[in-house]
Protein backbone atom coordinates (compact mmCIF):
# COMPACT_ATOMS: atom_id res chain seq x y z
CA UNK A 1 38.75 7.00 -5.72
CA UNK A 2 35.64 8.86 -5.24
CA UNK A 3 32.70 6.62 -3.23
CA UNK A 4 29.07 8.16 -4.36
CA UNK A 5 26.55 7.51 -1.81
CA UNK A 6 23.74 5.17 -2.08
CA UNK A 7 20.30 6.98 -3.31
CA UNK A 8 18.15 6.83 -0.82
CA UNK A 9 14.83 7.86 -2.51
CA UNK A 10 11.92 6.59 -5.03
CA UNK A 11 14.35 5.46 -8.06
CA UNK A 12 11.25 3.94 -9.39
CA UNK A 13 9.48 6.07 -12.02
CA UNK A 14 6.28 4.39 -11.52
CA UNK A 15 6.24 5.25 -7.51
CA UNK A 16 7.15 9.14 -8.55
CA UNK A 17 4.01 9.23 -10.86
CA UNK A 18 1.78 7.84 -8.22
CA UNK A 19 3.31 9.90 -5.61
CA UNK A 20 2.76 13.22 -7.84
CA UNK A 21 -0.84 12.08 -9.03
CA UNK A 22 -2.40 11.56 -5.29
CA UNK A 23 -0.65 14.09 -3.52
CA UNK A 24 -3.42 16.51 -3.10
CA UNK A 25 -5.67 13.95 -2.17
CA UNK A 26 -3.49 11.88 0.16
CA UNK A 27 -0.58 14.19 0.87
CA UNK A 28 0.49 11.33 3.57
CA UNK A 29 0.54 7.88 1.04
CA UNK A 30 2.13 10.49 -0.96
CA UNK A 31 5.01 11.29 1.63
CA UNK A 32 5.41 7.81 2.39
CA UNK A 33 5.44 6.92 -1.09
CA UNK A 34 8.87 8.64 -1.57
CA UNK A 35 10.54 7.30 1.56
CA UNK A 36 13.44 5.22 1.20
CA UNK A 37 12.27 1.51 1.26
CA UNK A 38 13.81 0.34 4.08
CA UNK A 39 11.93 2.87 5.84
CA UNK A 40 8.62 1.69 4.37
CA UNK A 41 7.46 -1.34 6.44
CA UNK A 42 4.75 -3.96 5.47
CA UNK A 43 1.60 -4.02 6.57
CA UNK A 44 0.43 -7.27 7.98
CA UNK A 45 -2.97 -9.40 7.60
CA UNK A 46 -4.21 -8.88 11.46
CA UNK A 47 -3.15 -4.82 11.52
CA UNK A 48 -6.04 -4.70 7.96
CA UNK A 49 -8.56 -6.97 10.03
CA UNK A 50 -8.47 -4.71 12.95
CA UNK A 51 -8.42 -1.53 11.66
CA UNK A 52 -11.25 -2.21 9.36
CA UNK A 53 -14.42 -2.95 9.16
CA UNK A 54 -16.38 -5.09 6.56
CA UNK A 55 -16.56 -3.69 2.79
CA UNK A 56 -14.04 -1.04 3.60
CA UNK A 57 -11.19 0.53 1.45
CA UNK A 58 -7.66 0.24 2.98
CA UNK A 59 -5.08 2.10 1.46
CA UNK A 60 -1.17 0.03 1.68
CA UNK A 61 1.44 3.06 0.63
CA UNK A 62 4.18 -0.33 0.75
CA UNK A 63 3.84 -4.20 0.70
CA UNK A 64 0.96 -5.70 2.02
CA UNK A 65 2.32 -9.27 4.15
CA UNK A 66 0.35 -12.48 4.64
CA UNK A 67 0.84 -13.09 8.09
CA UNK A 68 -2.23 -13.54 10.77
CA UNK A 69 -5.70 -13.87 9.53
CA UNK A 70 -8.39 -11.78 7.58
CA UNK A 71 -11.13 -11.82 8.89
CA UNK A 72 -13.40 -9.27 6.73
CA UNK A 73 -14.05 -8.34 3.26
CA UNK A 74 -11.92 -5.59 2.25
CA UNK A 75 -10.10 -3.77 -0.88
CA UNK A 76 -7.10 -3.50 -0.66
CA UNK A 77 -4.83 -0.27 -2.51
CA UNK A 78 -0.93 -1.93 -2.26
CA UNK A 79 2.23 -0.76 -4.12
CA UNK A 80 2.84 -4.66 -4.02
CA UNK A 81 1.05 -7.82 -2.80
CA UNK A 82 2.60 -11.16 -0.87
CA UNK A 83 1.16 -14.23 -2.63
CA UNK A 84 -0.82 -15.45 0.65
CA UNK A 85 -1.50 -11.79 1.34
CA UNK A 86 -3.66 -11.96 -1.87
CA UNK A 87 -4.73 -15.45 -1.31
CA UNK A 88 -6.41 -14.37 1.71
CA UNK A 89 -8.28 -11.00 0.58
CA UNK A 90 -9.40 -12.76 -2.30
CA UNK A 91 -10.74 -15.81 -0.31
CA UNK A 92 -12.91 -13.42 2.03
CA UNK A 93 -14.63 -12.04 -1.46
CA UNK A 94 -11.97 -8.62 -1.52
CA UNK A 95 -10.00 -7.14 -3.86
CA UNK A 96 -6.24 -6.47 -4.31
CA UNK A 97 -5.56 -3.54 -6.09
CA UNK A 98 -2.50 -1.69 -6.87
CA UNK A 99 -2.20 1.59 -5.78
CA UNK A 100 -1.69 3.29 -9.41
CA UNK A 101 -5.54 2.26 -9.53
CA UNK A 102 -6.27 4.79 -6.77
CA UNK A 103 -5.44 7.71 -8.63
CA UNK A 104 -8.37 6.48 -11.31
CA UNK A 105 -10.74 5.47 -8.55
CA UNK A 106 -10.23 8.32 -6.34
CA UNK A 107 -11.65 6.38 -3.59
CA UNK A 108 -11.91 7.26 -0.08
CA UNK A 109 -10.11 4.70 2.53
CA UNK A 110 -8.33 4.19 5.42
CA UNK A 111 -4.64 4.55 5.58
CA UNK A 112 -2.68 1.84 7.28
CA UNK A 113 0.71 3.10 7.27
């Protein structure tokens, strides 16, 4: 009996087209982006607070968590969004976005990795 090893990178097609389509403009989301996803932790609420200031663009290459408190008004590029994550962006007048929307925006952010 032959035993195939697990795949360990993006299966996803969607995550490959995003990956290809920003790489020469973020060559790091990009690199992250085809990580296995256990090795692609979540960003929390207090790590976007503090490493941004108000009306900035943060850039999530994984999930983006709900846990601690936002405390400016942000927008947010995510391959996926917690529920309170988004309730909580939303409530301080941001915007959750998902990250195939940066390739069309071509905005300039921060990169919370």
């Amino acid at each position: 009996m032959i035993i195939m090893p697990k795949p360990t990178g993006p299966m996803n097609p969607l995550v490959i087209e995003i990956a290809s389509g920003i790489r020469k403009k973020y060559p790091d989301v990009a690199r992250h982006l085809t990580r296995p996803r256990r090795k692609k932790p979540g960003v929390n609420m207090n790590k976007i607070s503090r490493s941004s200031q108000d009306n900035d663009v943060v850039i999530v290459p994984g999930a983006c968590l709900g846990e601690g408190s936002m405390e400016r008004k942000v927008t947010v590029y995510a391959m996926k969004f917690s529920s309170s994550a988004r309730k909580k962006i939303e409530a301080k007048g941001g915007k959750c976005l998902p990250l195939s929307q940066l390739m069309k925006d071509g905005a300039k952010g921060r990169i919370l990795i």
